[in-house]
N, C-alpha and C. Protein backbone atom coordinates (compact mmCIF):
# COMPACT_ATOMS: atom_id res chain seq x y z
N UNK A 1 -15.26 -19.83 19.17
CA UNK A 1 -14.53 -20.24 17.95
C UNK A 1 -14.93 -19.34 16.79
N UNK A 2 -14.01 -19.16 15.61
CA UNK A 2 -14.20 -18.11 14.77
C UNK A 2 -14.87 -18.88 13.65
N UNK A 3 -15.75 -18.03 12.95
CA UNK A 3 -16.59 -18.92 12.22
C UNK A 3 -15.54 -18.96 10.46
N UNK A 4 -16.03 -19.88 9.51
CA UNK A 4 -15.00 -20.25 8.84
C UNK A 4 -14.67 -18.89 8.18
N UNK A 5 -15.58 -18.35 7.63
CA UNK A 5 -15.56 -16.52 6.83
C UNK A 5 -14.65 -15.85 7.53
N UNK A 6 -14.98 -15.57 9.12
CA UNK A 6 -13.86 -14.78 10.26
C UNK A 6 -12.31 -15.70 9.68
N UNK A 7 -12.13 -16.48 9.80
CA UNK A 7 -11.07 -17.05 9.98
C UNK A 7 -10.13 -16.77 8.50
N UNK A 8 -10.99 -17.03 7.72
CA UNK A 8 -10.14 -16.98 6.06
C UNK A 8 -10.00 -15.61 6.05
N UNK A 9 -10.70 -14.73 7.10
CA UNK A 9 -10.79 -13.00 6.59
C UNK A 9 -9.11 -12.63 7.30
N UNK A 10 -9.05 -13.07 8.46
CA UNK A 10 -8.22 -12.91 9.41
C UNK A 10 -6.62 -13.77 8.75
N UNK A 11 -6.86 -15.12 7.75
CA UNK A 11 -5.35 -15.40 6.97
C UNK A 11 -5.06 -15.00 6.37
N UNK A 12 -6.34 -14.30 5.16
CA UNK A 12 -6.15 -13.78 4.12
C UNK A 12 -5.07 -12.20 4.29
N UNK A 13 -5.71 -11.60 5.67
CA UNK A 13 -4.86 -10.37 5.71
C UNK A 13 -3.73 -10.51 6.11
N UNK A 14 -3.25 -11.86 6.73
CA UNK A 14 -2.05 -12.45 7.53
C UNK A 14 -1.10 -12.63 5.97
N UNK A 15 -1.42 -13.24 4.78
CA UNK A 15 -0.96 -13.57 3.92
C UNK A 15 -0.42 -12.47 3.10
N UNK A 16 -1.40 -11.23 2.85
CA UNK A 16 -1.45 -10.06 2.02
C UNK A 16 -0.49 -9.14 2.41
N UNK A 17 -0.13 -9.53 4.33
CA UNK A 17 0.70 -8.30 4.64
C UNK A 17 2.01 -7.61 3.93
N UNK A 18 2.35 -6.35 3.65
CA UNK A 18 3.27 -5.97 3.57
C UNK A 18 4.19 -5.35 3.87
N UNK A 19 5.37 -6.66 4.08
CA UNK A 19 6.40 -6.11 5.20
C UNK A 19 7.16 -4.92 4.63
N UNK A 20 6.44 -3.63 5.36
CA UNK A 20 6.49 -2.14 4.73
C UNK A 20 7.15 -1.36 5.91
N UNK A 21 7.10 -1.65 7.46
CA UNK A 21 7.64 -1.43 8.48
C UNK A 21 8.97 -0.80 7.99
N UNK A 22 9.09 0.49 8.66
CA UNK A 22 10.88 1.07 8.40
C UNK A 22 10.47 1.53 6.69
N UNK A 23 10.35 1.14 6.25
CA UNK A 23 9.99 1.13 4.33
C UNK A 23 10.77 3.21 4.32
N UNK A 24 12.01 3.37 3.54
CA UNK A 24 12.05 4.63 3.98
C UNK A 24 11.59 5.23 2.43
N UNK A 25 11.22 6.69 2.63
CA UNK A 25 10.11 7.09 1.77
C UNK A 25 11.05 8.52 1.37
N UNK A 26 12.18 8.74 2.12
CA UNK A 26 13.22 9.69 1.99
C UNK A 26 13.33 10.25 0.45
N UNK A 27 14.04 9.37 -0.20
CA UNK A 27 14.74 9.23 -1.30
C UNK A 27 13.47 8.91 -2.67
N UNK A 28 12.33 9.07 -2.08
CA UNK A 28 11.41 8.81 -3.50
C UNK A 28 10.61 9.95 -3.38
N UNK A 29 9.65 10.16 -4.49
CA UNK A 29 8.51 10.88 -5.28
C UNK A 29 7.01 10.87 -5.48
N UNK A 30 6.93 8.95 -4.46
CA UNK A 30 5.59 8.69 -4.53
C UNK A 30 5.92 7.21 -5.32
N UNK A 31 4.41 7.18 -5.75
CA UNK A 31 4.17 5.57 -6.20
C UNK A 31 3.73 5.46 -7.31
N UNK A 32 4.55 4.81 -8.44
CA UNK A 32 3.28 4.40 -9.24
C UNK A 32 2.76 3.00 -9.56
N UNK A 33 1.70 3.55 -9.87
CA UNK A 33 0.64 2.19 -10.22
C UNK A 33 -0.15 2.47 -11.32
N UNK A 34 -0.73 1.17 -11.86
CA UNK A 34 -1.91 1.54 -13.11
C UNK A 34 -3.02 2.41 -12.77
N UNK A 35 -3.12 3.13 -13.65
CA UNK A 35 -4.61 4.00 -13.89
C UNK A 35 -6.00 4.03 -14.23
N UNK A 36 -6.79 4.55 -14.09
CA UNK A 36 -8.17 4.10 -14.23
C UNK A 36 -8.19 3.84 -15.90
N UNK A 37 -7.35 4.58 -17.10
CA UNK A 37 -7.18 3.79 -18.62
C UNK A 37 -6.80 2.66 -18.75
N UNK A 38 -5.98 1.79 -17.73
CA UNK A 38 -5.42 0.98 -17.87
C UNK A 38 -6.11 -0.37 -19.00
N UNK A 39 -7.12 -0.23 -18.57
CA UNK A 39 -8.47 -1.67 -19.16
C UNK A 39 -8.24 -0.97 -20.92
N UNK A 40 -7.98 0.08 -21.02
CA UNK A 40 -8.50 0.88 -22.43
C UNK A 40 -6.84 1.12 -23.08
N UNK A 41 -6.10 0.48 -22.74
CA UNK A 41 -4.88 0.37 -23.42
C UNK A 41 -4.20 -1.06 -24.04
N UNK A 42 -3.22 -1.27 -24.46
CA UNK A 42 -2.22 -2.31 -24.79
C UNK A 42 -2.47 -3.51 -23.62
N UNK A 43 -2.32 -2.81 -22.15
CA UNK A 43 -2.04 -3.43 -20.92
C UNK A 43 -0.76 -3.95 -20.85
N UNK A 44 0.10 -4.00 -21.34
CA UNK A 44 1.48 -4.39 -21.10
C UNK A 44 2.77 -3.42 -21.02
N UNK A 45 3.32 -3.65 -19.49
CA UNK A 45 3.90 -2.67 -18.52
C UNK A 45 5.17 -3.17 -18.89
N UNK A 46 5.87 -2.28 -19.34
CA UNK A 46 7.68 -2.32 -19.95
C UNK A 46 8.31 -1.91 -18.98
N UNK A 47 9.26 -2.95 -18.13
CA UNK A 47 10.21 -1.76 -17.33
C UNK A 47 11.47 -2.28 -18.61
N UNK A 48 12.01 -0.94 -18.21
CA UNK A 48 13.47 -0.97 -19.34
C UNK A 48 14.72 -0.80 -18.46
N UNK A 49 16.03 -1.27 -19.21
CA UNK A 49 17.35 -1.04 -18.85
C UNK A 49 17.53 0.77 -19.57
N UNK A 50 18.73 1.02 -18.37
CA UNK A 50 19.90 1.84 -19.16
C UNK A 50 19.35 2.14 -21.34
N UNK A 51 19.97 1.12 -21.48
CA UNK A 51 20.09 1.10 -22.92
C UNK A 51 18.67 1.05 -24.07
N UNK A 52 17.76 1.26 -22.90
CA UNK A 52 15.79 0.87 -23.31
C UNK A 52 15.54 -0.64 -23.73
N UNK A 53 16.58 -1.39 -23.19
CA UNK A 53 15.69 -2.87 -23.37
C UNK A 53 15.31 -3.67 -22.83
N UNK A 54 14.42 -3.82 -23.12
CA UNK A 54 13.03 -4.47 -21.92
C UNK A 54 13.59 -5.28 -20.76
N UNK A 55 13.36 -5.30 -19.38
CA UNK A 55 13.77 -6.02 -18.47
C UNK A 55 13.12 -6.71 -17.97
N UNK A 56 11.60 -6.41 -18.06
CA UNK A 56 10.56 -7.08 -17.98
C UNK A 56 9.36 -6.45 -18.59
N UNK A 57 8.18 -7.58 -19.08
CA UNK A 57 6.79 -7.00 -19.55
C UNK A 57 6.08 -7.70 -18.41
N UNK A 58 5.11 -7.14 -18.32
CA UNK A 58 4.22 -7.55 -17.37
C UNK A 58 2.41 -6.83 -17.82
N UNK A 59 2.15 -7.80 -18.03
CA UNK A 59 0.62 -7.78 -18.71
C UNK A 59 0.02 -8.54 -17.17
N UNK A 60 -0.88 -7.75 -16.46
CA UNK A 60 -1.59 -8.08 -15.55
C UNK A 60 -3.04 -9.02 -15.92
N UNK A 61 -3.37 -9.36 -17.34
CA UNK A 61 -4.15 -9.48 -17.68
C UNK A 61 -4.16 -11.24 -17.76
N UNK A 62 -2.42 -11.34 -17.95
CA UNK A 62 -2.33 -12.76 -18.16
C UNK A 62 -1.18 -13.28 -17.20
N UNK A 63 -1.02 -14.68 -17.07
CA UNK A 63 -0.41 -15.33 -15.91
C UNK A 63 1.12 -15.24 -15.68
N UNK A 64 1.67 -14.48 -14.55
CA UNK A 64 2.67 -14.00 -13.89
C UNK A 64 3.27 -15.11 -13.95
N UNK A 65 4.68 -15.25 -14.82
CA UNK A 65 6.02 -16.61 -14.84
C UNK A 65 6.55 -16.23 -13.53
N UNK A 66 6.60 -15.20 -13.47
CA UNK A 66 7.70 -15.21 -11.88
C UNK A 66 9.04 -14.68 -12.47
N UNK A 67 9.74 -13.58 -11.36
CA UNK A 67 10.66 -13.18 -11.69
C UNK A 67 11.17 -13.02 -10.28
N UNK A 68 12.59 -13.76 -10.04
CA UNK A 68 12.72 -13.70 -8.15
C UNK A 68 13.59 -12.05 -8.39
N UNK A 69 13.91 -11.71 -9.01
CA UNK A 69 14.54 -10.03 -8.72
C UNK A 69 13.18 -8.89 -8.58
N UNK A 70 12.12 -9.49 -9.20
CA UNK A 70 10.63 -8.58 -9.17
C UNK A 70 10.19 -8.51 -8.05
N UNK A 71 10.88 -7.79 -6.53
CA UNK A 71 10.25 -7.47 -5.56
C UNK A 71 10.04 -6.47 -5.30
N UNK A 72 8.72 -5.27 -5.79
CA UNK A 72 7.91 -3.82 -5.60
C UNK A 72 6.97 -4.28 -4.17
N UNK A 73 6.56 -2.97 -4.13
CA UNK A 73 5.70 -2.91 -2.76
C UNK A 73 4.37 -3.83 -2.87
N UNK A 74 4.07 -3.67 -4.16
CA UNK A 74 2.87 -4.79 -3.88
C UNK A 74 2.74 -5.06 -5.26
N UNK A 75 2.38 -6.37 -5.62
CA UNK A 75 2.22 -6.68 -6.91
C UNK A 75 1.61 -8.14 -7.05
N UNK A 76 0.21 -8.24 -7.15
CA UNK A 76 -0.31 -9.62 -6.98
C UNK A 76 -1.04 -9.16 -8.73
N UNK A 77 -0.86 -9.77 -9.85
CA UNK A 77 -1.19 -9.65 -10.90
C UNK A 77 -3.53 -9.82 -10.78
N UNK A 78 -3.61 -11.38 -10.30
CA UNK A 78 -5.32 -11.50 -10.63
C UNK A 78 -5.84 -10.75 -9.86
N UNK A 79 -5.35 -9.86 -9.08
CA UNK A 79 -5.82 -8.95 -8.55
C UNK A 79 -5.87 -6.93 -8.85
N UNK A 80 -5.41 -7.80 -10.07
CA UNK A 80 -4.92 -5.94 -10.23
C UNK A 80 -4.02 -4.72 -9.65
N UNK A 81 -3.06 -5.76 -8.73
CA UNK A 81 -2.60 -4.62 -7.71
C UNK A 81 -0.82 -4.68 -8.21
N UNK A 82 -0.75 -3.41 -8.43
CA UNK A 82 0.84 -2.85 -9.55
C UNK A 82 1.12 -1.61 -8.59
N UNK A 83 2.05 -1.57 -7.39
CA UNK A 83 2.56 -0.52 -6.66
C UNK A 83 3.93 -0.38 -6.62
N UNK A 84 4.59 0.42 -7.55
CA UNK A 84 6.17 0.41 -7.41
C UNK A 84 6.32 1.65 -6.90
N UNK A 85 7.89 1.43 -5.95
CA UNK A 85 8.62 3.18 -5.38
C UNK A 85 8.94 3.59 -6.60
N UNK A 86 8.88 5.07 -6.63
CA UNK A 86 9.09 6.26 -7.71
C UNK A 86 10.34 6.78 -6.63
N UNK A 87 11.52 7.28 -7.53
CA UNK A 87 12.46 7.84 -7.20
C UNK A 87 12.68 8.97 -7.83
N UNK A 88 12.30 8.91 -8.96
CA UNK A 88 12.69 10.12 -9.77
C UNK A 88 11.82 10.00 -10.96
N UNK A 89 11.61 11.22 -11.80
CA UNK A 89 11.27 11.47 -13.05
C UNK A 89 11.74 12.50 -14.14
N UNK A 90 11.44 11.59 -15.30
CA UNK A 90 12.08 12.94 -16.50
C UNK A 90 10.50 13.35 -17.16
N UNK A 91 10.44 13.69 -18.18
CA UNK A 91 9.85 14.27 -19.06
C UNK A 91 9.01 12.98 -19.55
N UNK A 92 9.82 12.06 -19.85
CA UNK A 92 9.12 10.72 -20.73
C UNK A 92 8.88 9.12 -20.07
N UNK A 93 9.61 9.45 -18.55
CA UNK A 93 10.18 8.45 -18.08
C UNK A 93 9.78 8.73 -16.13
N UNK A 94 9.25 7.12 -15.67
CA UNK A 94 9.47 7.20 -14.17
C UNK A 94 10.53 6.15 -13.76
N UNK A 95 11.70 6.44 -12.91
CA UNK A 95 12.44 5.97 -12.65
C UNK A 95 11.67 4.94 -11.16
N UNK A 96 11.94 3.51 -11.19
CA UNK A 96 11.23 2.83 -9.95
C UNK A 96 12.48 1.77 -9.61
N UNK A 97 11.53 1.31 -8.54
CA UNK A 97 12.34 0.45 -7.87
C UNK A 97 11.73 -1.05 -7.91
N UNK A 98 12.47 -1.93 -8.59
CA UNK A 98 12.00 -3.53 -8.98
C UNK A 98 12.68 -4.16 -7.91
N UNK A 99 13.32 -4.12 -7.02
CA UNK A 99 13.96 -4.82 -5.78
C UNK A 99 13.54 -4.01 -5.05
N UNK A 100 13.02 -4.02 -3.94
CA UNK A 100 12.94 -3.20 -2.59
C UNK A 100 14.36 -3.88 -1.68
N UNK A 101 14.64 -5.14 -1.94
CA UNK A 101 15.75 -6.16 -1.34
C UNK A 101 17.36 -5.32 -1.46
N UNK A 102 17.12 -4.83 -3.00
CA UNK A 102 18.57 -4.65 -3.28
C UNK A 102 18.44 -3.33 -3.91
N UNK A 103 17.50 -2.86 -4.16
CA UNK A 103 17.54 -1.49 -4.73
C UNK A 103 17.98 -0.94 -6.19
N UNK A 104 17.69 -2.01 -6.72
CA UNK A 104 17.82 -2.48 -7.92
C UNK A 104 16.96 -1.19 -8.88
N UNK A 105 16.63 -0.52 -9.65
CA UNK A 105 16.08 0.61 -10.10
C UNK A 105 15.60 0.51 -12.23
N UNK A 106 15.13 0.64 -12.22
CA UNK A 106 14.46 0.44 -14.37
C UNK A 106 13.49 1.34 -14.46
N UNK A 107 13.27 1.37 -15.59
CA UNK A 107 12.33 2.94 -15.86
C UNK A 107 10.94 2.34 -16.39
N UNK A 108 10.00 2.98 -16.68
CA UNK A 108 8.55 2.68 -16.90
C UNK A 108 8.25 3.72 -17.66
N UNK A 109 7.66 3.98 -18.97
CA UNK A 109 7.39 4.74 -19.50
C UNK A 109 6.20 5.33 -19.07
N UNK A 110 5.86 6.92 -19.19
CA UNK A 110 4.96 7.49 -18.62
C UNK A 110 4.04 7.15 -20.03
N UNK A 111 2.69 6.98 -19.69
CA UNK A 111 1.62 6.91 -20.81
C UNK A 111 0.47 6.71 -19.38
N UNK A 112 -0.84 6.50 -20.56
CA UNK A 112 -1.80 6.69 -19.79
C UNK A 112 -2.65 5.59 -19.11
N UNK A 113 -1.27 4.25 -19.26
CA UNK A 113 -1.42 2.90 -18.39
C UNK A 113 -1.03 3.16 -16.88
N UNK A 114 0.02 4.17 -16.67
CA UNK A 114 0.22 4.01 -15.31
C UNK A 114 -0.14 5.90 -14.64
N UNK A 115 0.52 5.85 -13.79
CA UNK A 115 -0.05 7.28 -13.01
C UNK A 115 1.08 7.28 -11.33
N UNK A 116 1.19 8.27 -11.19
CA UNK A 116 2.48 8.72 -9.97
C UNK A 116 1.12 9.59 -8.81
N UNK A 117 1.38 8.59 -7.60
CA UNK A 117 0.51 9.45 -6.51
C UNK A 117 1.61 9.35 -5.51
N UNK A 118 1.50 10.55 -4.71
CA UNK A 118 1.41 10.56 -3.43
C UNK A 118 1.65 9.50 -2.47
N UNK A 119 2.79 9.19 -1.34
CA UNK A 119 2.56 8.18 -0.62
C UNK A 119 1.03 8.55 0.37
N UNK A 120 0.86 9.49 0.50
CA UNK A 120 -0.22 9.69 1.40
C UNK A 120 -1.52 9.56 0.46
N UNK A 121 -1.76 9.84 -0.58
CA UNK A 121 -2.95 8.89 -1.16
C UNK A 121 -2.66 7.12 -1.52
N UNK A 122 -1.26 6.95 -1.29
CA UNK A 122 -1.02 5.36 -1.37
C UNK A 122 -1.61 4.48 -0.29
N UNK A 123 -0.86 4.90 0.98
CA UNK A 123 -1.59 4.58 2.49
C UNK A 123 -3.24 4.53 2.64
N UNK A 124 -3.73 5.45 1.66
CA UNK A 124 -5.25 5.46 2.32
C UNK A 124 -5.98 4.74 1.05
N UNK A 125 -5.81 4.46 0.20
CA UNK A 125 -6.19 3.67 -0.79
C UNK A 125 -6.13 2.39 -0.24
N UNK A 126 -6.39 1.77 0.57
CA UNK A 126 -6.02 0.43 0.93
C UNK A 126 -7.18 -0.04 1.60
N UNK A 127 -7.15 -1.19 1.58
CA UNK A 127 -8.78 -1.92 2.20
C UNK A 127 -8.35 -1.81 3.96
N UNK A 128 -7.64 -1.65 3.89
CA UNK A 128 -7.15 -1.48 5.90
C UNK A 128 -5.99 -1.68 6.58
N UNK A 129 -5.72 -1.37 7.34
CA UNK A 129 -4.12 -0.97 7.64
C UNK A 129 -3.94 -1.94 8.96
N UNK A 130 -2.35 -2.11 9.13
CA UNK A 130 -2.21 -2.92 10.74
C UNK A 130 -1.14 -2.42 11.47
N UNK A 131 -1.28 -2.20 12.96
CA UNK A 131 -0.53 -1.12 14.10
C UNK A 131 0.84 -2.04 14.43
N UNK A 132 1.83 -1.62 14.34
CA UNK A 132 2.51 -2.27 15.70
C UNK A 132 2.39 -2.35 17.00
N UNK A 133 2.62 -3.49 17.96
CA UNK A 133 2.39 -3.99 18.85
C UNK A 133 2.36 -2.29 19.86
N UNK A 134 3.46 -1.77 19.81
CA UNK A 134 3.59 -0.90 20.57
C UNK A 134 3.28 0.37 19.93
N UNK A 135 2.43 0.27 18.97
CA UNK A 135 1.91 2.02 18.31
C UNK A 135 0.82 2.50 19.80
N UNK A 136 0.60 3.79 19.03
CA UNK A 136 -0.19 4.86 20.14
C UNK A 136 -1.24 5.21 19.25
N UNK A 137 -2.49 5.14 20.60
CA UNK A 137 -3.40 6.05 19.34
C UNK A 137 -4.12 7.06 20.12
N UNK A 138 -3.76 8.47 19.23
CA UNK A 138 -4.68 9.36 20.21
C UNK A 138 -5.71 10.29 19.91
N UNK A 139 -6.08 10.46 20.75
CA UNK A 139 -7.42 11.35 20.73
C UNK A 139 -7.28 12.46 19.39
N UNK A 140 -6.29 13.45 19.18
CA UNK A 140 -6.36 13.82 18.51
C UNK A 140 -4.87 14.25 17.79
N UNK A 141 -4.39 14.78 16.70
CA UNK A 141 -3.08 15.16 16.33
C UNK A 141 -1.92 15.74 17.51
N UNK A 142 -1.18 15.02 18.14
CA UNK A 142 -0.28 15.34 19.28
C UNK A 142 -1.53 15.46 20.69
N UNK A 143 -2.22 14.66 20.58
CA UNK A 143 -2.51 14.64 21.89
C UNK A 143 -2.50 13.63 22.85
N UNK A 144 -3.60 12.94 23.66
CA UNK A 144 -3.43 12.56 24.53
C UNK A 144 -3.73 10.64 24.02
N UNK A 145 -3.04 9.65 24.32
CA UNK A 145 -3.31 8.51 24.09
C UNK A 145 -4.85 8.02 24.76
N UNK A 146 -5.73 7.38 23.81
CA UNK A 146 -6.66 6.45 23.92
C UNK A 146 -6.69 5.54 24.77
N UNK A 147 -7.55 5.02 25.53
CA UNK A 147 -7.39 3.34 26.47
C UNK A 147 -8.32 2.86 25.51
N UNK A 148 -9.33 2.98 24.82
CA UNK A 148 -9.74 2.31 24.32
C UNK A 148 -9.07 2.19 22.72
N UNK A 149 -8.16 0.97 22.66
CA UNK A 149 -7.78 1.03 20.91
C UNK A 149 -7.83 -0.44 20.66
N UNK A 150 -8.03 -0.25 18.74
CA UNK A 150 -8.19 -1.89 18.39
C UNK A 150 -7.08 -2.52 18.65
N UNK A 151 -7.65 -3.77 18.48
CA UNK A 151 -6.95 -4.53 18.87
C UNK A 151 -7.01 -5.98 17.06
N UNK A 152 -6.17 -7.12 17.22
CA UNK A 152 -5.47 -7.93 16.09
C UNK A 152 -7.78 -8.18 15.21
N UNK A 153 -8.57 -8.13 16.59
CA UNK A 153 -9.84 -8.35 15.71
C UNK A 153 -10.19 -7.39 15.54
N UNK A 154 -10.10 -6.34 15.37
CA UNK A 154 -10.62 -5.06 14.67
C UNK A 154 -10.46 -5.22 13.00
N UNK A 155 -10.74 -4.44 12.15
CA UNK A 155 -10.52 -4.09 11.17
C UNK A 155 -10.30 -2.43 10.64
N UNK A 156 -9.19 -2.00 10.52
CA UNK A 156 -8.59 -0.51 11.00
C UNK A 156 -8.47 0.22 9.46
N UNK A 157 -9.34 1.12 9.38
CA UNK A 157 -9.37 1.38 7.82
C UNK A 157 -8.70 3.08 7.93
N UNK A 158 -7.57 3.67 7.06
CA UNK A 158 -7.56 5.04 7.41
C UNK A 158 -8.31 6.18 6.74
N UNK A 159 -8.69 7.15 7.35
CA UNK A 159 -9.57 8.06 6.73
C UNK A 159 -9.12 9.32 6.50
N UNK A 160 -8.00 9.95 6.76
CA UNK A 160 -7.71 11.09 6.34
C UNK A 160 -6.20 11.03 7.13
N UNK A 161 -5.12 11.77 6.20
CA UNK A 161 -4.06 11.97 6.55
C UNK A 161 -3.37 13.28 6.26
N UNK A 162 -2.63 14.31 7.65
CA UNK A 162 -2.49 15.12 7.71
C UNK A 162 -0.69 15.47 7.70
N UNK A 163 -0.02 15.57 7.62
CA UNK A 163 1.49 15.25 7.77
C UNK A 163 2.08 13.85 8.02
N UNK A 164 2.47 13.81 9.26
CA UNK A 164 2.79 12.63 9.78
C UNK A 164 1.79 11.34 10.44
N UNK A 165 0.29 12.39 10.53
CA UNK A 165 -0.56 12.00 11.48
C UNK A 165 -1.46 10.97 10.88
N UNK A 166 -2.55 10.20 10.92
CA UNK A 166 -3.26 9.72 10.30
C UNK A 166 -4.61 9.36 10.61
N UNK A 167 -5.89 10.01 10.49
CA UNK A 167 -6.92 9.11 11.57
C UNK A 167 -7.17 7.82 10.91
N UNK A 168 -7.99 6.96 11.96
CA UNK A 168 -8.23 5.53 11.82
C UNK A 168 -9.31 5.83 11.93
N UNK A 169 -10.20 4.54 11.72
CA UNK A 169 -11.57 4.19 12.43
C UNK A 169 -11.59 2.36 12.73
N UNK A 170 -12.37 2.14 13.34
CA UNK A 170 -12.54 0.76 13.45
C UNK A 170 -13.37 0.14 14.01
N UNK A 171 -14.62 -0.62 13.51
CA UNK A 171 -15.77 -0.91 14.06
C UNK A 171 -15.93 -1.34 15.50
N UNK A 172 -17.12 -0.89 16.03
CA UNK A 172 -16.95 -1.91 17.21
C UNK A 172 -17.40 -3.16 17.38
N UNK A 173 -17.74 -3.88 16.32
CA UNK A 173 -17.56 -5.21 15.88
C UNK A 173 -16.71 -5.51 15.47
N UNK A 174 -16.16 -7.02 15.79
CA UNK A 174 -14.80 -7.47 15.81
C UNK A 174 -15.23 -8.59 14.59
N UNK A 175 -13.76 -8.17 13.60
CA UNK A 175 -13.99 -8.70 11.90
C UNK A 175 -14.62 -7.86 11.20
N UNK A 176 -15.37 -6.58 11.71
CA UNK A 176 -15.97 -6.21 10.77
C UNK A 176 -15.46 -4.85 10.38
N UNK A 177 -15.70 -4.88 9.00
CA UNK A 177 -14.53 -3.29 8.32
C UNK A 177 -15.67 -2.08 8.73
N UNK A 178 -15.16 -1.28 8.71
CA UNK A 178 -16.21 0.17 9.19
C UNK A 178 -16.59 0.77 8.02
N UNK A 179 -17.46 1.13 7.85
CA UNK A 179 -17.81 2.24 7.25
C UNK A 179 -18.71 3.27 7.89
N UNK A 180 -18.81 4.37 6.84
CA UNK A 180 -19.58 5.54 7.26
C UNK A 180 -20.60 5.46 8.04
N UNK A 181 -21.52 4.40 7.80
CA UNK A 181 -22.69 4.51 7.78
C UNK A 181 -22.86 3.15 9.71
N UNK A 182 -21.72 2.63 9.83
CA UNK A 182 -21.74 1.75 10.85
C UNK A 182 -21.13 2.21 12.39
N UNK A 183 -21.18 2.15 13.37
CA UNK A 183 -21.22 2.34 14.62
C UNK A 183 -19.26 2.21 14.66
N UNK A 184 -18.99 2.89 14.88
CA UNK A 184 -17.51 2.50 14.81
C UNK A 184 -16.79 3.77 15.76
N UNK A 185 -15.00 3.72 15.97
CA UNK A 185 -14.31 4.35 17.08
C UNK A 185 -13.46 5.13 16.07
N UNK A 186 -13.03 6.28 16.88
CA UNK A 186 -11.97 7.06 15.94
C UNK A 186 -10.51 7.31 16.80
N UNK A 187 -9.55 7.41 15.82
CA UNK A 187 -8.25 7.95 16.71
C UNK A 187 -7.23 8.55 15.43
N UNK A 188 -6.48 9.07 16.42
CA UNK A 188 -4.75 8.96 15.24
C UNK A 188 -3.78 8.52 16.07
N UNK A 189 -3.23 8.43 14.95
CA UNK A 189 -1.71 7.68 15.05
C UNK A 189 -0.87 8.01 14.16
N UNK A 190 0.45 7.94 14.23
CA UNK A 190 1.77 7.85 13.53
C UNK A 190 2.00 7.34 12.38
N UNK A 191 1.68 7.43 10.97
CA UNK A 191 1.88 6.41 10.49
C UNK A 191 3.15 6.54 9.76
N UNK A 192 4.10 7.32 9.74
CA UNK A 192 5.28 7.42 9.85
C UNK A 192 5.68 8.23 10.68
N UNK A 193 7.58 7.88 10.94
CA UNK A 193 8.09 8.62 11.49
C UNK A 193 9.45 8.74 11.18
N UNK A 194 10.09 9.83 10.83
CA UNK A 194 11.40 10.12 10.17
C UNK A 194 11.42 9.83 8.79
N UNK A 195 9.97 10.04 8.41
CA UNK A 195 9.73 9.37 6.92
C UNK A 195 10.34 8.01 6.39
N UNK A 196 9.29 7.28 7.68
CA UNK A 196 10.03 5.68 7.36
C UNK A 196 8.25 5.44 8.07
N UNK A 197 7.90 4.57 7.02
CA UNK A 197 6.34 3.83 6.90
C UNK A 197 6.32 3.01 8.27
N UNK A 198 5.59 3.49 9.63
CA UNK A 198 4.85 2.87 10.40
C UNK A 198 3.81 2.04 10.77
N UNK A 199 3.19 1.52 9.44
CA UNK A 199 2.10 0.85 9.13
C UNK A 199 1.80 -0.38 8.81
N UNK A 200 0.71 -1.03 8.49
CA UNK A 200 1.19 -1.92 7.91
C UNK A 200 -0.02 -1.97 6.38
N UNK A 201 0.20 -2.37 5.39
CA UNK A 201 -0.89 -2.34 4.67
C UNK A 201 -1.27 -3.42 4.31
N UNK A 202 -2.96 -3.70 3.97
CA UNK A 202 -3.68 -4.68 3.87
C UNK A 202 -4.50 -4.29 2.43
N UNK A 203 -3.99 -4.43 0.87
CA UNK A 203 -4.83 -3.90 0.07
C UNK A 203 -6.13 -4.55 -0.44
N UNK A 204 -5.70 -5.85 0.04
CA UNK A 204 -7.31 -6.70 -0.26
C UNK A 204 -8.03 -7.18 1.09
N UNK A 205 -9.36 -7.47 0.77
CA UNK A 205 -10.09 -7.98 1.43
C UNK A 205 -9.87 -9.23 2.05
């Protein structure tokens, strides 16, 4: 039987998941999210209309009313976590996406509250990632598949990403996250393909 810690570790990531599967990455620029100034500013995130008027504020600092059209890739306010698709940019302005549902699109002013990365520093910024049933993991970039891979009790953290490819690691204790310094397995895998997100992400603990 799983002890009560295992168990809340194992809903908590069941709860956090983000259904990111297929997620296509074609048509965007990367991600943005708040920046390490963020604490040292206003804190309140303007997306705007067309015409610059406000469509929503969102101060992470204080309690989220709820907005059912506000669906970004990840956005849990007491946690600090602000991840919208980037599609485009001007000079003064990041164009994002506030529906992932409907594709709904408002702008965010560039200042030194938010910041535009990379989907491939997005993916690895994350407390740990989750495979589909039928992913592959192999020995090395296009090579040969693993028999030994984690499995739903692992905890699968990624460590470096090369094109399409991605390595993993994952303890060989089951529940427990890997690090450097702990006894753990290595592989890669796919974590996209046709530039559509193969993964799954887990940003909290």
């Amino acid at each position: 039987m799983l002890s009560l810690h295992k168990t809340g570790l194992v809903t908590l990531l069941m709860l956090l998941t983000l259904e990111l599967f297929g997620q296509d990455m074609s048509n965007s620029i990367g991600v943005v999210t708040i920046s390490e100034e963020y604490d040292n500013t206003d804190r309140i995130l303007e997306l705007k209309n067309e015409d610059g008027s406000i469509w929503e504020s969102i101060d992470l600092y204080k309690t989220w009313k709820g907005n059912p059209e506000f669906r970004i890739l990840s956005f849990k306010p007491d946690y600090f976590l602000f991840h919208i698709k980037c599609i485009d940019q001007s000079s003064t302005d990041f164009r994002v996406v506030v529906n992932e549902a409907t594709g709904l699109t408002k702008t965010i002013q560039k200042s030194n509250k938010v910041k535009l990365v990379s989907w491939e520093k997005f993916v690895q910024d994350v407390f740990s990632i989750g495979l589909k049933e039928e992913s592959i993991v192999y020995d090395a970039i296009g090579g040969k598949p693993i028999p030994d891979i984690p499995t739903q009790k692992n905890i699968i953290v990624p460590k470096e990403v090369k094109g399409d490819w991605m390595r993993i690691i994952w303890s060989v204790e089951e529940y427990v996250r890997p690090t450097d310094d702990s006894e753990s397995k290595s592989g890669w895998i796919r974590w996209k393909k046709n530039n559509k997100l193969n993964i799954i992400l887990y940003h909290l603990s």
